[in-house]
Protein backbone atom coordinates (compact mmCIF):
# COMPACT_ATOMS: atom_id res chain seq x y z
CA UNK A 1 14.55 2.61 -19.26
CA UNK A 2 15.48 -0.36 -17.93
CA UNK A 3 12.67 -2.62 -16.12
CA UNK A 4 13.04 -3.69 -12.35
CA UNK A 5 12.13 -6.80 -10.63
CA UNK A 6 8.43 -7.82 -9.54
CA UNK A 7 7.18 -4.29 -11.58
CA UNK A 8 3.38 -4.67 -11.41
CA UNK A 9 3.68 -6.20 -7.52
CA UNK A 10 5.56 -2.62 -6.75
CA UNK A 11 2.90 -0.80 -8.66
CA UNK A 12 0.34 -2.66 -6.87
CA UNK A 13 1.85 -1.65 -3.71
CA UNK A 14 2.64 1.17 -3.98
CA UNK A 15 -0.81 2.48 -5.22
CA UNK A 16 -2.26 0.80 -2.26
CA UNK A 17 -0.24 2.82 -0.38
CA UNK A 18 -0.66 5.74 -1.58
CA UNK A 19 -5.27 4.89 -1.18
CA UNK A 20 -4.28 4.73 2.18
CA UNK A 21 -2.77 7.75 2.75
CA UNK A 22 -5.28 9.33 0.54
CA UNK A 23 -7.92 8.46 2.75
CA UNK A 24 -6.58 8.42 6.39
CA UNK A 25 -4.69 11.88 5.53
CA UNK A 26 -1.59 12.54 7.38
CA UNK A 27 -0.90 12.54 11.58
CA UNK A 28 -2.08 9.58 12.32
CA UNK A 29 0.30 7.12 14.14
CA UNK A 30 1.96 4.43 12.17
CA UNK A 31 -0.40 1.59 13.79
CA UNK A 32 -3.01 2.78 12.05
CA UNK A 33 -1.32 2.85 8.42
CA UNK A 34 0.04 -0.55 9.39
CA UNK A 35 -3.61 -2.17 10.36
CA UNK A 36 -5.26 0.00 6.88
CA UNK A 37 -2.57 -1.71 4.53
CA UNK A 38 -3.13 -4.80 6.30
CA UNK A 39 -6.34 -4.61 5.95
CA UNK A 40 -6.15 -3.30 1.88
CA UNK A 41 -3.25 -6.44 1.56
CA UNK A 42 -5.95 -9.12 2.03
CA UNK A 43 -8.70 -7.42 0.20
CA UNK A 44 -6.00 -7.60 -2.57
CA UNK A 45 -4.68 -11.14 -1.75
CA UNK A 46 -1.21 -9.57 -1.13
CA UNK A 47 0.77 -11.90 1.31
């Protein structure tokens, strides 16, 4: 398997993403995803 650029950033992401999602659920509009990773990006430190 061949390893990809910035791995453990994407990971990082990703998985932040996918807290998100976890805890909003789904049918929300995309605001509020937008404002929740924004918010989970600086609790993170993630420009």
């Amino acid at each position: 398997m061949e390893d990809f650029y910035l791995k453990e950033e994407t990971y990082k992401i990703i998985g932040l993403c996918m807290e998100v999602h976890k805890i909003l659920g789904k049918g929300h509009s995309e605001n509020v995803y937008a404002d929740a990773l924004e918010y989970e990006f600086k609790l993170n430190h993630i420009p």
